[in-house]
Protein backbone atom coordinates (compact mmCIF):
# COMPACT_ATOMS: atom_id res chain seq x y z
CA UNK A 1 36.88 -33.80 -53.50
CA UNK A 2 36.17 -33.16 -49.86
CA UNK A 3 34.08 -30.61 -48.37
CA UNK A 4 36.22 -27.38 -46.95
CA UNK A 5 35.37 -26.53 -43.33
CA UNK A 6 33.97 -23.23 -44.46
CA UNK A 7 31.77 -24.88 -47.15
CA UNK A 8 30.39 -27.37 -44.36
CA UNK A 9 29.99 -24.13 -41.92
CA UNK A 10 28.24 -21.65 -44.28
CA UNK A 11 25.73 -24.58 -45.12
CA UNK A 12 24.99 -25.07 -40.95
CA UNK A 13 24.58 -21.14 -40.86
CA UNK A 14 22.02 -20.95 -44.09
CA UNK A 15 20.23 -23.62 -42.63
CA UNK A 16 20.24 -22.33 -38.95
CA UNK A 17 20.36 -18.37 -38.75
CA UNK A 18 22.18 -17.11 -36.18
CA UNK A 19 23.91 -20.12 -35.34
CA UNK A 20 28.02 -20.00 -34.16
CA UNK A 21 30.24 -22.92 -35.92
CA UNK A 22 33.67 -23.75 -35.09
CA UNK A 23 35.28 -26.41 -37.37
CA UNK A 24 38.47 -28.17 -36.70
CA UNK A 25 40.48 -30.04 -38.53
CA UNK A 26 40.77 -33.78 -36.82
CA UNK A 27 43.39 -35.41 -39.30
CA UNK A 28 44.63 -32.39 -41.49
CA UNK A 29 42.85 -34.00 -44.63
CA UNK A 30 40.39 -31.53 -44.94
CA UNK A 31 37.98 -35.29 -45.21
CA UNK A 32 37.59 -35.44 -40.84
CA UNK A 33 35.90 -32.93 -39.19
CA UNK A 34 34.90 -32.04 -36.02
CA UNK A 35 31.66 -29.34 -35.55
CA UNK A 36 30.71 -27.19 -32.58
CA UNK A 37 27.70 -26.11 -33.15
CA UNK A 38 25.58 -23.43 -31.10
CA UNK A 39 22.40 -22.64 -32.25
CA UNK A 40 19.08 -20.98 -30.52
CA UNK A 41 17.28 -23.82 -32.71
CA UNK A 42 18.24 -26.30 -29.95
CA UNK A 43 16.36 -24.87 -27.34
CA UNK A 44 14.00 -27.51 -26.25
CA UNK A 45 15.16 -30.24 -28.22
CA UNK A 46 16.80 -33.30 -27.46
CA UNK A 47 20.54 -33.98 -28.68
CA UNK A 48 19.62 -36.60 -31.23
CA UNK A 49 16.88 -33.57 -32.86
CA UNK A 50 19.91 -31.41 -32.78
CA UNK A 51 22.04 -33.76 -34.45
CA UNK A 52 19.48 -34.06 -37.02
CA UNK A 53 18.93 -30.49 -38.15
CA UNK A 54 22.52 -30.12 -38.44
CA UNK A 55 22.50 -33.50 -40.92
CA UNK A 56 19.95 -31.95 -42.71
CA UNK A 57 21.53 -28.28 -43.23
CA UNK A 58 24.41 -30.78 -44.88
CA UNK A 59 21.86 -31.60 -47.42
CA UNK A 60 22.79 -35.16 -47.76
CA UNK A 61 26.36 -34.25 -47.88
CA UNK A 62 27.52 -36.86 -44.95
CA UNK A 63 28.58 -40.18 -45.74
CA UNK A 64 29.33 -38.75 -49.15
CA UNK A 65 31.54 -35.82 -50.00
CA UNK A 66 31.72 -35.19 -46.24
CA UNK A 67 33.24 -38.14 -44.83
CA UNK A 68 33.42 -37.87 -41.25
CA UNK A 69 31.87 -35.32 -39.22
CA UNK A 70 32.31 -35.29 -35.46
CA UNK A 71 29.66 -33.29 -34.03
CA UNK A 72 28.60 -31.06 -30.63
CA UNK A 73 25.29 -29.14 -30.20
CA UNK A 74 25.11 -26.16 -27.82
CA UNK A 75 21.95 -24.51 -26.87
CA UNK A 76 23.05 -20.80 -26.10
CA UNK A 77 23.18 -19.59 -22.43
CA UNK A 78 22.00 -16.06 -23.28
């Protein structure tokens, strides 16, 4: 059974406190997602570091239960 875009958000916020998610639905499957993710974690770190502490607030979810996850990282302006 796929992941539900509030499951895959309130594991992104556990993992990264403070953090804003939007999750959109790309096909209507509720299997293809797409995550904007801004986070004061980023700060300083390059997009591929981002990428990864999202991956790992997923807990080895991708590629498995989570399908497809289409993902942006946003350091905060303020």
């Amino acid at each position: 059974m796929p992941m539900s875009g509030t499951e895959i958000e309130t594991m992104i916020k556990s993992a990264l406190p403070g953090a804003e998610v939007v999750m959109t639905d790309l096909a209507g499957d509720g299997d293809h997602w797409a995550a904007k993710v801004t986070a004061p974690q980023f700060a300083g770190k390059s997009r591929v570091q981002q990428h990864k502490l999202v991956y790992e607030a997923l807990d080895g979810k991708m590629g498995g239960v989570l399908h497809a996850l289409q993902l942006t990282t946003v350091v905060p302006t303020s």
